[in-house]
PDB file of N, CA and C in Angstrom:
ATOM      1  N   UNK A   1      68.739 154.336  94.798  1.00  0.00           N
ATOM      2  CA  UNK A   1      67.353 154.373  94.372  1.00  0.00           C
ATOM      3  C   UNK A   1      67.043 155.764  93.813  1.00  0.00           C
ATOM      4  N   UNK A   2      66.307 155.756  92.596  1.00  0.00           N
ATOM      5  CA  UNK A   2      66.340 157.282  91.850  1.00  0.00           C
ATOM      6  C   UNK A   2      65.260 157.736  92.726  1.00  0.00           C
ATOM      7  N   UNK A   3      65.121 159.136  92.629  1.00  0.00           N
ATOM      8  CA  UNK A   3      64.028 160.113  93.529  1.00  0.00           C
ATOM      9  C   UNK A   3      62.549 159.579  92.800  1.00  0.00           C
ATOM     10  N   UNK A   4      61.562 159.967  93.683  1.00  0.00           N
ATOM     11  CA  UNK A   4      60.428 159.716  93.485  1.00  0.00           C
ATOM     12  C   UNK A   4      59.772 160.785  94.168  1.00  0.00           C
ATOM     13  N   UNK A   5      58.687 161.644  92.833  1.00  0.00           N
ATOM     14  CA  UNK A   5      58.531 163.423  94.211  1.00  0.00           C
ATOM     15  C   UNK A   5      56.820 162.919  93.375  1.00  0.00           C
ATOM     16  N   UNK A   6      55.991 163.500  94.341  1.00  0.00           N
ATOM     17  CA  UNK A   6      54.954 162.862  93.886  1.00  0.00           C
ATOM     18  C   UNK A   6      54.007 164.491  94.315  1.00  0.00           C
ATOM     19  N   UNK A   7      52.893 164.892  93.766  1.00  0.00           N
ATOM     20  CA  UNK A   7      52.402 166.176  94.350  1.00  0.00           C
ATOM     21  C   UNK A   7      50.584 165.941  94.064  1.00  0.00           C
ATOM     22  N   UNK A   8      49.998 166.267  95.366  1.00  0.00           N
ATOM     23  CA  UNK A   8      48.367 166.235  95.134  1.00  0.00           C
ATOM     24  C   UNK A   8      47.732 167.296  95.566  1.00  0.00           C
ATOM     25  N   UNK A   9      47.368 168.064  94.504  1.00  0.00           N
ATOM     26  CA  UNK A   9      46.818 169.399  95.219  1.00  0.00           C
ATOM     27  C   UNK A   9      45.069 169.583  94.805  1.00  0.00           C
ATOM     28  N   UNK A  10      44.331 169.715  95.910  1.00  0.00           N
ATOM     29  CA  UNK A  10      43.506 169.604  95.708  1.00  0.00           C
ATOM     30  C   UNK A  10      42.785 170.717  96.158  1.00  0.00           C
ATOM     31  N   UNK A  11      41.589 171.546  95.158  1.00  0.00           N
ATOM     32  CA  UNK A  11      41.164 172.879  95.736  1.00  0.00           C
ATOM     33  C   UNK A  11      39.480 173.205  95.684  1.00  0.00           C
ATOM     34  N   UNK A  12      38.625 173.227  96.374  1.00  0.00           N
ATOM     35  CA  UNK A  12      37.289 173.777  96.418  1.00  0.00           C
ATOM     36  C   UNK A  12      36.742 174.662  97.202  1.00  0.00           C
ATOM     37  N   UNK A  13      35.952 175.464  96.306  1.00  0.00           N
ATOM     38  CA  UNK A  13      35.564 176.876  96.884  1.00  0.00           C
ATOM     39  C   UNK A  13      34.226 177.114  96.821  1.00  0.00           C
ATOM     40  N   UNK A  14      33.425 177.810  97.530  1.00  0.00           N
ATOM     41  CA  UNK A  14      31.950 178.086  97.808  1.00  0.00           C
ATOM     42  C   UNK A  14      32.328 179.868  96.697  1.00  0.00           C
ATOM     43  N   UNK A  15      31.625 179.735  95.751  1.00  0.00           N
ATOM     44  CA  UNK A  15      31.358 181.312  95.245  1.00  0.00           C
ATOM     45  C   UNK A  15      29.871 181.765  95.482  1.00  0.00           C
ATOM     46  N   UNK A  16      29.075 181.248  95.901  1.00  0.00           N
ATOM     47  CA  UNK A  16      27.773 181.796  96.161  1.00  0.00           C
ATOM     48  C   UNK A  16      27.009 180.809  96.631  1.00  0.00           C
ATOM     49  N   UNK A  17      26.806 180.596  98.059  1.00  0.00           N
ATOM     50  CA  UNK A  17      25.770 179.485  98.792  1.00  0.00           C
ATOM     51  C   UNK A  17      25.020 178.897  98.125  1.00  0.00           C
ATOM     52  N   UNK A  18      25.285 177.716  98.235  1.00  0.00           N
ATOM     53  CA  UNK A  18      24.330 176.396  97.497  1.00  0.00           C
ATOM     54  C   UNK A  18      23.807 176.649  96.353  1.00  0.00           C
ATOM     55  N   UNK A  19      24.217 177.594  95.520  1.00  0.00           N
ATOM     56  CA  UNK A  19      24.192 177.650  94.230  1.00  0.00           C
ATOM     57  C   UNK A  19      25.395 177.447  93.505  1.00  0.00           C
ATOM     58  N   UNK A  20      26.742 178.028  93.525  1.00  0.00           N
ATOM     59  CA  UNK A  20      27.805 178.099  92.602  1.00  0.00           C
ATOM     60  C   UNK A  20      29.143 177.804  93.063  1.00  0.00           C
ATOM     61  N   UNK A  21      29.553 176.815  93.027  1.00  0.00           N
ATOM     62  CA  UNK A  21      30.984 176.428  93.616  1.00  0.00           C
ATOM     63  C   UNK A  21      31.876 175.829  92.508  1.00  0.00           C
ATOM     64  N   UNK A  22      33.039 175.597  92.697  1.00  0.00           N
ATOM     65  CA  UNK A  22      34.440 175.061  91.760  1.00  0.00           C
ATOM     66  C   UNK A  22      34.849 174.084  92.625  1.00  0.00           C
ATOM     67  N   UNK A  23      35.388 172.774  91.901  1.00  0.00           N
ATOM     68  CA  UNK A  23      36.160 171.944  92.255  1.00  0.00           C
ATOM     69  C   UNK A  23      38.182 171.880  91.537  1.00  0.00           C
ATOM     70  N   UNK A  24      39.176 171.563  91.950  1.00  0.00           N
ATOM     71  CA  UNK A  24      39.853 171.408  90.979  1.00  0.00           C
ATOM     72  C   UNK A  24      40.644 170.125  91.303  1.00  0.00           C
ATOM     73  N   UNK A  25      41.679 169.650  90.824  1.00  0.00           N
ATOM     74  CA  UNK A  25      42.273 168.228  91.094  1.00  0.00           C
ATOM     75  C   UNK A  25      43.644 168.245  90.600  1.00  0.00           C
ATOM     76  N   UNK A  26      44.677 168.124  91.153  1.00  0.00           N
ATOM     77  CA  UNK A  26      45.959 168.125  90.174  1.00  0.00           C
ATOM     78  C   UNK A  26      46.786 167.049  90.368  1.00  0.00           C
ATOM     79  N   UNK A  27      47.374 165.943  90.176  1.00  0.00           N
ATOM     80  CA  UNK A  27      48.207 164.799  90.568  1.00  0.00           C
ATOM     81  C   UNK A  27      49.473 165.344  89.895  1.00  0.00           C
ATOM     82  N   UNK A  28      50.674 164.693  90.691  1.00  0.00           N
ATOM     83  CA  UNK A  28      51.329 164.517  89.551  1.00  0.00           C
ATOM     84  C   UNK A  28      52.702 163.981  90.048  1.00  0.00           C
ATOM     85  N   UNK A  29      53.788 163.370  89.202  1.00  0.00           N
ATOM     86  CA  UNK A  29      54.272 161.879  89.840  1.00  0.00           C
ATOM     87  C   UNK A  29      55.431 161.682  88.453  1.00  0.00           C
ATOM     88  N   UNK A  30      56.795 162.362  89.391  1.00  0.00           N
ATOM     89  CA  UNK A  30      57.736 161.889  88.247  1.00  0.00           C
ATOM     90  C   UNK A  30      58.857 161.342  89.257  1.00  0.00           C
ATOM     91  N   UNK A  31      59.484 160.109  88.199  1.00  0.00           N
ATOM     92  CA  UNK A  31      60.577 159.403  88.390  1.00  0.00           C
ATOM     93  C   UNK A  31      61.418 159.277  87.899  1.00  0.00           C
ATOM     94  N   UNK A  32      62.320 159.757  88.441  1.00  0.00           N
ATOM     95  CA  UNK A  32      63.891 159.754  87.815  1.00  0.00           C
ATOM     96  C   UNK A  32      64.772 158.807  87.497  1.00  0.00           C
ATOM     97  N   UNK A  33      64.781 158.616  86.324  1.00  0.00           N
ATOM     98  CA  UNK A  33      65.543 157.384  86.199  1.00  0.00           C
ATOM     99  C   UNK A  33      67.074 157.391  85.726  1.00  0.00           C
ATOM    100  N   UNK A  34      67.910 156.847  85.858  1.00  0.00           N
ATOM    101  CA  UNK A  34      69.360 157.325  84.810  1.00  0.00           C
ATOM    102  C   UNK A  34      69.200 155.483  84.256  1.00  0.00           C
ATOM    103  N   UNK A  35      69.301 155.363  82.790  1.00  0.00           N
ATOM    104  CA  UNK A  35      69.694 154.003  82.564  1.00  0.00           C
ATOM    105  C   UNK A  35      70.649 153.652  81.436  1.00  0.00           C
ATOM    106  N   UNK A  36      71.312 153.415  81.918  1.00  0.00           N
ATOM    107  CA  UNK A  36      72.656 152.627  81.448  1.00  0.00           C
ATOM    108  C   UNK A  36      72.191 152.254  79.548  1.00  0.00           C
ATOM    109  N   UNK A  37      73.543 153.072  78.988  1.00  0.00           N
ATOM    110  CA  UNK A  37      73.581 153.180  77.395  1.00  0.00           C
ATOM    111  C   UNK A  37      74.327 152.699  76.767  1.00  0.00           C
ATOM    112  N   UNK A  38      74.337 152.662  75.492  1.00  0.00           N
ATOM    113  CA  UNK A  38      75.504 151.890  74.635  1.00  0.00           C
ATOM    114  C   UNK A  38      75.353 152.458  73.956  1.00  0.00           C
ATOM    115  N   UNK A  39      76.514 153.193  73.037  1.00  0.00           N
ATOM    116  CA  UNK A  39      76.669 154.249  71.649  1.00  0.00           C
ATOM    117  C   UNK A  39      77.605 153.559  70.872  1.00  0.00           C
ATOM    118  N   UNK A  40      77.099 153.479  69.540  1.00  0.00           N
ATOM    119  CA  UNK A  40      78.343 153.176  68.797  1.00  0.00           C
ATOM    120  C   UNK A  40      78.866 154.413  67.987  1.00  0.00           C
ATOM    121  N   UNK A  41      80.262 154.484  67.484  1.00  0.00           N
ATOM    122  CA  UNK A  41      81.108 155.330  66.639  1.00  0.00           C
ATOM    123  C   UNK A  41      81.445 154.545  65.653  1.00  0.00           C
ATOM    124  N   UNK A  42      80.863 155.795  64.039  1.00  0.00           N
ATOM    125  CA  UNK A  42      81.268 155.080  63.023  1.00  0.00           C
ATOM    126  C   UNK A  42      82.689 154.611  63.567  1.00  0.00           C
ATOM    127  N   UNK A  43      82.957 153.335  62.491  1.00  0.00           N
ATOM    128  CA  UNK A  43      84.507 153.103  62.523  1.00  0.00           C
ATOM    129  C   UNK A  43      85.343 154.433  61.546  1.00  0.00           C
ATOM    130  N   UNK A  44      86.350 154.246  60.779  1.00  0.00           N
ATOM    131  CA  UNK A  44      87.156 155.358  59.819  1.00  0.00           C
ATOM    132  C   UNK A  44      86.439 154.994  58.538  1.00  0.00           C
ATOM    133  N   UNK A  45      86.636 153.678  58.154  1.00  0.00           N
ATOM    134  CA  UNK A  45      86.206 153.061  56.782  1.00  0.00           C
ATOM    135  C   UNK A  45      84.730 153.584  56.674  1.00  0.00           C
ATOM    136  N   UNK A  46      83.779 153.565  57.886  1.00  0.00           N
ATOM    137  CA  UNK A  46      82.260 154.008  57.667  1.00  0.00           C
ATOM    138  C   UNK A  46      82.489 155.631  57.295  1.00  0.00           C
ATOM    139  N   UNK A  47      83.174 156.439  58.147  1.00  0.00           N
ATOM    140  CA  UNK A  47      83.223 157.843  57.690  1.00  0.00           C
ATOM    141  C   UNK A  47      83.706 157.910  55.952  1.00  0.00           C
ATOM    142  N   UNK A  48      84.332 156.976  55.827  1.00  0.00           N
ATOM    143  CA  UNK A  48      84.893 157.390  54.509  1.00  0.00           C
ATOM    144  C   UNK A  48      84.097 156.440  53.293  1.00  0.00           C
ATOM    145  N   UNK A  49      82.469 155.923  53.982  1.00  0.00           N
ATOM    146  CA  UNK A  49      81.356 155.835  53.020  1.00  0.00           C
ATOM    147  C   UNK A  49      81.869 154.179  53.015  1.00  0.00           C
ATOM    148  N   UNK A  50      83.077 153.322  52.666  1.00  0.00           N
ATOM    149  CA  UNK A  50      83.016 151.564  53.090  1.00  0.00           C
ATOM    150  C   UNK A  50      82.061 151.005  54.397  1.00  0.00           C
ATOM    151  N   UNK A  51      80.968 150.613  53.775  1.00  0.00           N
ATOM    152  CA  UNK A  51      80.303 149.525  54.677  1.00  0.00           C
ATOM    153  C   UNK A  51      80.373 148.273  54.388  1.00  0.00           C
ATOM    154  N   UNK A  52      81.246 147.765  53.549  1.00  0.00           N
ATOM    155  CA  UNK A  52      81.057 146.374  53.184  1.00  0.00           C
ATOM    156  C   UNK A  52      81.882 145.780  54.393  1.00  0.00           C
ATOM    157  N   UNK A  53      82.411 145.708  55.389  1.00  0.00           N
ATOM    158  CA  UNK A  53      82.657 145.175  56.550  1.00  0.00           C
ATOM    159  C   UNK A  53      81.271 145.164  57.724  1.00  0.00           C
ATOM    160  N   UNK A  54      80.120 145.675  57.470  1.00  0.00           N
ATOM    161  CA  UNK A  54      79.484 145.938  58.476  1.00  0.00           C
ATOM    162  C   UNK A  54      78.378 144.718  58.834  1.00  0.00           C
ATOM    163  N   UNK A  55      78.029 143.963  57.160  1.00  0.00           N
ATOM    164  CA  UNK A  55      77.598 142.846  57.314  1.00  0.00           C
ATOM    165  C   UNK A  55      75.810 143.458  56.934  1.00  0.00           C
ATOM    166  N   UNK A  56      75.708 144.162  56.660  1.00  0.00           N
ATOM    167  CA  UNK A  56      74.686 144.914  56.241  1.00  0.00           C
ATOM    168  C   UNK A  56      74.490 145.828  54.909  1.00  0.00           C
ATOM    169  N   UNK A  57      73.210 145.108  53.571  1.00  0.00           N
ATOM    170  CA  UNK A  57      73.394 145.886  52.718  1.00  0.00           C
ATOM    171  C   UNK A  57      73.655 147.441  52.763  1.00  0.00           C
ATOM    172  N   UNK A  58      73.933 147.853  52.304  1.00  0.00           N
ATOM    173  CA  UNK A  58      73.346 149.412  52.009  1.00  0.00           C
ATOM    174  C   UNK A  58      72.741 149.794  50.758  1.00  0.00           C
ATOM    175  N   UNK A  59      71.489 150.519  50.504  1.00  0.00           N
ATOM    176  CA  UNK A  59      70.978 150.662  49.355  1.00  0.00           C
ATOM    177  C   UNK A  59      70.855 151.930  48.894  1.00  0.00           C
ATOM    178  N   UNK A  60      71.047 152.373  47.607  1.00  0.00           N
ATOM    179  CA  UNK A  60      70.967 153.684  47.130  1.00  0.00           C
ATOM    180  C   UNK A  60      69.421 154.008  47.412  1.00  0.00           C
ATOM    181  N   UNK A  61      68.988 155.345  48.210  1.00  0.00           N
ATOM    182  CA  UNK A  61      67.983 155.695  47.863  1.00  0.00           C
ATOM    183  C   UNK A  61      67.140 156.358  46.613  1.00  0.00           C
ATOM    184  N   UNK A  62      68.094 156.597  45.662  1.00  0.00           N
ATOM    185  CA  UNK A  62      67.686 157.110  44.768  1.00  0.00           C
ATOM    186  C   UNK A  62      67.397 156.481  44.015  1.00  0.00           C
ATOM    187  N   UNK A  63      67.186 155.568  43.832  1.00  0.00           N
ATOM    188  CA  UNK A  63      66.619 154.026  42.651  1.00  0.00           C
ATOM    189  C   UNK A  63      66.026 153.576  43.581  1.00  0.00           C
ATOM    190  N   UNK A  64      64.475 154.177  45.148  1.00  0.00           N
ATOM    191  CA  UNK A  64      63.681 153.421  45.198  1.00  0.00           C
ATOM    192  C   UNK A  64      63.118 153.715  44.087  1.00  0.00           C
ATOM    193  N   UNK A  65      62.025 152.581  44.241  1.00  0.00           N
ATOM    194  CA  UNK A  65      60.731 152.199  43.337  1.00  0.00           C
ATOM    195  C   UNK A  65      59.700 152.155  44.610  1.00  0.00           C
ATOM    196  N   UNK A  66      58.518 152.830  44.085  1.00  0.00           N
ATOM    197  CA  UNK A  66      57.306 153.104  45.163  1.00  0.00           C
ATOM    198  C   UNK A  66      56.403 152.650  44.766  1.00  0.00           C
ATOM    199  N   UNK A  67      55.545 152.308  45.281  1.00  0.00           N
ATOM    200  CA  UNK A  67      54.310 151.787  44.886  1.00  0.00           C
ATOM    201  C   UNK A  67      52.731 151.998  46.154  1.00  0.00           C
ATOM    202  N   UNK A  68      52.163 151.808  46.114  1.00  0.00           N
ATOM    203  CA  UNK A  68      50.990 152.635  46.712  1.00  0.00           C
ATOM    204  C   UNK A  68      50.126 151.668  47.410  1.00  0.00           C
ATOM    205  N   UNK A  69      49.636 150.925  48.663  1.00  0.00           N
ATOM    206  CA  UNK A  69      48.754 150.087  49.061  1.00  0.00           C
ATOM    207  C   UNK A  69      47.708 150.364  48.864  1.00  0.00           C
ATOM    208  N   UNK A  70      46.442 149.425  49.868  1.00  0.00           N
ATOM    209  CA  UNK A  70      45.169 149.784  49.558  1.00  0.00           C
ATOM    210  C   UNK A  70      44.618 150.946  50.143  1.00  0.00           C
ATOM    211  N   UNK A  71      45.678 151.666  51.317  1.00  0.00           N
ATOM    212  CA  UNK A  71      44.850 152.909  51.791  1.00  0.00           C
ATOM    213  C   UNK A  71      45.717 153.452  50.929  1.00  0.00           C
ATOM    214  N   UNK A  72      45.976 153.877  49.548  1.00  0.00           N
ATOM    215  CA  UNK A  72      46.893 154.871  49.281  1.00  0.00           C
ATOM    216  C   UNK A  72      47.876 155.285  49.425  1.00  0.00           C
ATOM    217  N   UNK A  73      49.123 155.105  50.985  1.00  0.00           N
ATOM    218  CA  UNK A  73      49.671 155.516  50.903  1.00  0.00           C
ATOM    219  C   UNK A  73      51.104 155.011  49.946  1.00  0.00           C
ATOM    220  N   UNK A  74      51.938 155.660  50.251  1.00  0.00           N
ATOM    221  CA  UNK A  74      53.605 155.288  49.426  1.00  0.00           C
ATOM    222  C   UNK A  74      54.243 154.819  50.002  1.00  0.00           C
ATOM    223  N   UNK A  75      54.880 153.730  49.499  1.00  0.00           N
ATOM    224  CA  UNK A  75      55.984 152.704  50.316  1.00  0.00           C
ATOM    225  C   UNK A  75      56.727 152.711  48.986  1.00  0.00           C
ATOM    226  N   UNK A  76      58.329 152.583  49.680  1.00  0.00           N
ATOM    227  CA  UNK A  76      59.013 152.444  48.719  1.00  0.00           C
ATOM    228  C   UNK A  76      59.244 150.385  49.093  1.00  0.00           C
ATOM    229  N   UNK A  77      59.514 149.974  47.333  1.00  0.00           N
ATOM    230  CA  UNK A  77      59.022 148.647  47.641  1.00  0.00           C
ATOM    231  C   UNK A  77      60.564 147.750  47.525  1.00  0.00           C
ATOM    232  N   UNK A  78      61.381 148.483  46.704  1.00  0.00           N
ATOM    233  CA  UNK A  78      62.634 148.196  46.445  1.00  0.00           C
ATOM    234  C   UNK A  78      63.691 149.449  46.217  1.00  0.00           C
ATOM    235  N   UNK A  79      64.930 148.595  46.150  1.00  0.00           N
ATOM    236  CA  UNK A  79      65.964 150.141  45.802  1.00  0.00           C
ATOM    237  C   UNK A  79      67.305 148.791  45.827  1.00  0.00           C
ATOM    238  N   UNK A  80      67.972 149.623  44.773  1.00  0.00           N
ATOM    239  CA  UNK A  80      69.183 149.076  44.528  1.00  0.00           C
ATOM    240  C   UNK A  80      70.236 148.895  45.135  1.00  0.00           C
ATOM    241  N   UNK A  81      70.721 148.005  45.897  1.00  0.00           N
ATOM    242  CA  UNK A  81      72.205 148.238  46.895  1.00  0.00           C
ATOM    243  C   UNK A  81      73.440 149.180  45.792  1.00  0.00           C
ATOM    244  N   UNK A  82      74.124 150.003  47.017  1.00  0.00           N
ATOM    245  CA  UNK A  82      75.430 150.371  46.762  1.00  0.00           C
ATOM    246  C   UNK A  82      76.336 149.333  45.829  1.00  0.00           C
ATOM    247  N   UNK A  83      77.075 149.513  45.200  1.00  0.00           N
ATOM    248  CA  UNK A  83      78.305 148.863  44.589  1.00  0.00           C
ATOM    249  C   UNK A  83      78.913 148.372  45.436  1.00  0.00           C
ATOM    250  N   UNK A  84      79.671 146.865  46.207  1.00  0.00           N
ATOM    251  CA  UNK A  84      80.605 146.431  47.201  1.00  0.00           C
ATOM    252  C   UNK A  84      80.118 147.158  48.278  1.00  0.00           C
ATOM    253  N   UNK A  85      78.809 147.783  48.051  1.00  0.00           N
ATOM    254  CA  UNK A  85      78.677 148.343  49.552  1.00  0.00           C
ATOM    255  C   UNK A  85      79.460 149.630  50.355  1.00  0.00           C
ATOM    256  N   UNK A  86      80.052 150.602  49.234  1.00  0.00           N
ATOM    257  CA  UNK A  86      80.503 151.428  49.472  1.00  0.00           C
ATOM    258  C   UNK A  86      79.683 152.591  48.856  1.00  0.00           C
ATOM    259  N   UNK A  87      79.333 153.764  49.370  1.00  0.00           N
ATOM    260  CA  UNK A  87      78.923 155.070  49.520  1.00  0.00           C
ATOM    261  C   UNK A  87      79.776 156.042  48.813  1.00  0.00           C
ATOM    262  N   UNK A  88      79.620 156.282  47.120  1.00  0.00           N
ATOM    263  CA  UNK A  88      80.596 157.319  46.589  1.00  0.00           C
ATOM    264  C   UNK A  88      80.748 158.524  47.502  1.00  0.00           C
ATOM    265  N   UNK A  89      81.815 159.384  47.730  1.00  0.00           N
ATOM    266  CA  UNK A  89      81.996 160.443  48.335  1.00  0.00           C
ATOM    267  C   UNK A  89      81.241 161.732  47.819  1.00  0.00           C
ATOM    268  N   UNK A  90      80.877 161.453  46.616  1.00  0.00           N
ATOM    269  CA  UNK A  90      80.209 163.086  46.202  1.00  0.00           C
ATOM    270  C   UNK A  90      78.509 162.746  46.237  1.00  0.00           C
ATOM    271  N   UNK A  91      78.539 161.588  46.881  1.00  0.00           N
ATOM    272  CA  UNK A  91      76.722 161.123  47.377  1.00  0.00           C
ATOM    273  C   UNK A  91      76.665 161.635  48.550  1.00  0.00           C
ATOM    274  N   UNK A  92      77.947 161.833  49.648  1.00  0.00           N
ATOM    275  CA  UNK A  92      77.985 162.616  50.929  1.00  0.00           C
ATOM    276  C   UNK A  92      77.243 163.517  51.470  1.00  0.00           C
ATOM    277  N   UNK A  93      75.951 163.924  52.187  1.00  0.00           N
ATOM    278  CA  UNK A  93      75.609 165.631  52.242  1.00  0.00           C
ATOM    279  C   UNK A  93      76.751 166.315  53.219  1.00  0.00           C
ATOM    280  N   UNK A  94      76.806 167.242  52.663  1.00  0.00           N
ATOM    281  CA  UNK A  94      77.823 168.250  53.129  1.00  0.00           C
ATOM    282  C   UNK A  94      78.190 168.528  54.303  1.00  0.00           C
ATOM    283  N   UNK A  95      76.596 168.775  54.930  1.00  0.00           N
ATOM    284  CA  UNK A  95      75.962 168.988  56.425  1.00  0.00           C
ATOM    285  C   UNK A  95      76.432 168.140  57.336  1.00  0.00           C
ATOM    286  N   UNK A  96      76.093 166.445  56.403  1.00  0.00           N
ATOM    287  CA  UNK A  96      77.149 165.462  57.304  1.00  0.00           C
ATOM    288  C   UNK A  96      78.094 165.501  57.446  1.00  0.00           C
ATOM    289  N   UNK A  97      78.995 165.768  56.451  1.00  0.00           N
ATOM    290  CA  UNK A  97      80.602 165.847  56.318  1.00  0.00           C
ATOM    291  C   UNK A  97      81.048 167.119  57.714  1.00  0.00           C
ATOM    292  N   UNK A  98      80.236 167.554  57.782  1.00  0.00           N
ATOM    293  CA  UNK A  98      80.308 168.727  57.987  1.00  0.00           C
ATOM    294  C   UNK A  98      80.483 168.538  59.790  1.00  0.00           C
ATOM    295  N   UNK A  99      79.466 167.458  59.994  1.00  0.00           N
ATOM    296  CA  UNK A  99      79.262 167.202  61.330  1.00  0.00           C
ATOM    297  C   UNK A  99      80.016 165.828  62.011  1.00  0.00           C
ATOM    298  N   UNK A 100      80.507 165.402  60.972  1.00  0.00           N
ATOM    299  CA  UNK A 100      81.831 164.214  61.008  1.00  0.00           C
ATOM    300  C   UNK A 100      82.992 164.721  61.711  1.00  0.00           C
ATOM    301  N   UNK A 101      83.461 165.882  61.519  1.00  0.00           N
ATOM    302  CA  UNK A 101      84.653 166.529  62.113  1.00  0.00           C
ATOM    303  C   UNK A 101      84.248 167.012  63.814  1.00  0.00           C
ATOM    304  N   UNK A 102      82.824 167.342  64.012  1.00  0.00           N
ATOM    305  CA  UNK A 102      82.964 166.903  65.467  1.00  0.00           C
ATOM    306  C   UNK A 102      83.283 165.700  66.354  1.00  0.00           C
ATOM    307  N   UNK A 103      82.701 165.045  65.386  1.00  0.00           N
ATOM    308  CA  UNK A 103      82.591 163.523  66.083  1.00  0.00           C
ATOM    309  C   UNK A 103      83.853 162.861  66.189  1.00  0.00           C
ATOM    310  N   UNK A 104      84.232 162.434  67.250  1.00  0.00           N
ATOM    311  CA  UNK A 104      85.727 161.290  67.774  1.00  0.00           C
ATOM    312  C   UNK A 104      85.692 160.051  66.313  1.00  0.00           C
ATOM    313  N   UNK A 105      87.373 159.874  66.193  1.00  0.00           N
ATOM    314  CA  UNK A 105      87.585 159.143  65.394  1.00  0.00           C
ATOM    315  C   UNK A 105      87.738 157.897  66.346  1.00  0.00           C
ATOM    316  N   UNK A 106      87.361 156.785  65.343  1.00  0.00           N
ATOM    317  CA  UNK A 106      87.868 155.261  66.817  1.00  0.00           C
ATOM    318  C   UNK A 106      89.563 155.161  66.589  1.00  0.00           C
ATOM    319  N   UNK A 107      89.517 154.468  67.467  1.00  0.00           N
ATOM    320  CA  UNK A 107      91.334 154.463  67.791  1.00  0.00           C
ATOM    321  C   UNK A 107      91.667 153.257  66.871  1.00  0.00           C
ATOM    322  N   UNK A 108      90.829 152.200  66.584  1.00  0.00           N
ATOM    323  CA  UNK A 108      91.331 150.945  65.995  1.00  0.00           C
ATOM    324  C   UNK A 108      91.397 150.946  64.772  1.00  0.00           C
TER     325      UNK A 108
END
């Protein structure tokens, strides 16, 4: 059973007879939880930009098209899928590439 710490502090003071006093109130109530996760790791083919195994378009962001509702704001309304669903390599940011080499390769 995770911890449960719970704290009530409560404080009042007389500063000048029946004229001027303070109240204060503090609760407070945390629970620890640990709960059970699931992570996925790109596969190799995803690092190397192939998603057409994943069963999910992928779309270039750079050919949305935006368009504007009735409060004004911007939604992009369409955008063009990838070619076969693969991610050219020089569309890569760097930063990612960059942070790919930390990350575990899958074994399969």
């Amino acid at each position: 059973m995770p911890p449960l710490v719970a704290t009530l502090i409560r404080t009042a003071a007389k500063l000048k007879r029946d004229k001027l006093f303070f109240l204060s109130n503090s609760e407070t109530l945390r629970e620890e939880k640990t709960l059970p996760g699931l992570a996925n790791v790109a596969t190799d083919r995803m690092r190397a930009g192939d998603f057409s195994a994943s069963g999910r378009t992928v779309f270039d962001p750079a050919t949305n098209v935006h368009s504007t509702d009735a409060n004004e704001n911007i939604k992009a309304v369409s955008a063009q899928p990838f070619q076969n669903n693969m991610i050219p390599a020089n569309r890569f940011n760097p930063v990612s590439v960059k942070l790919l080499e930390f990350t575990r390769a899958t074994r399969a």
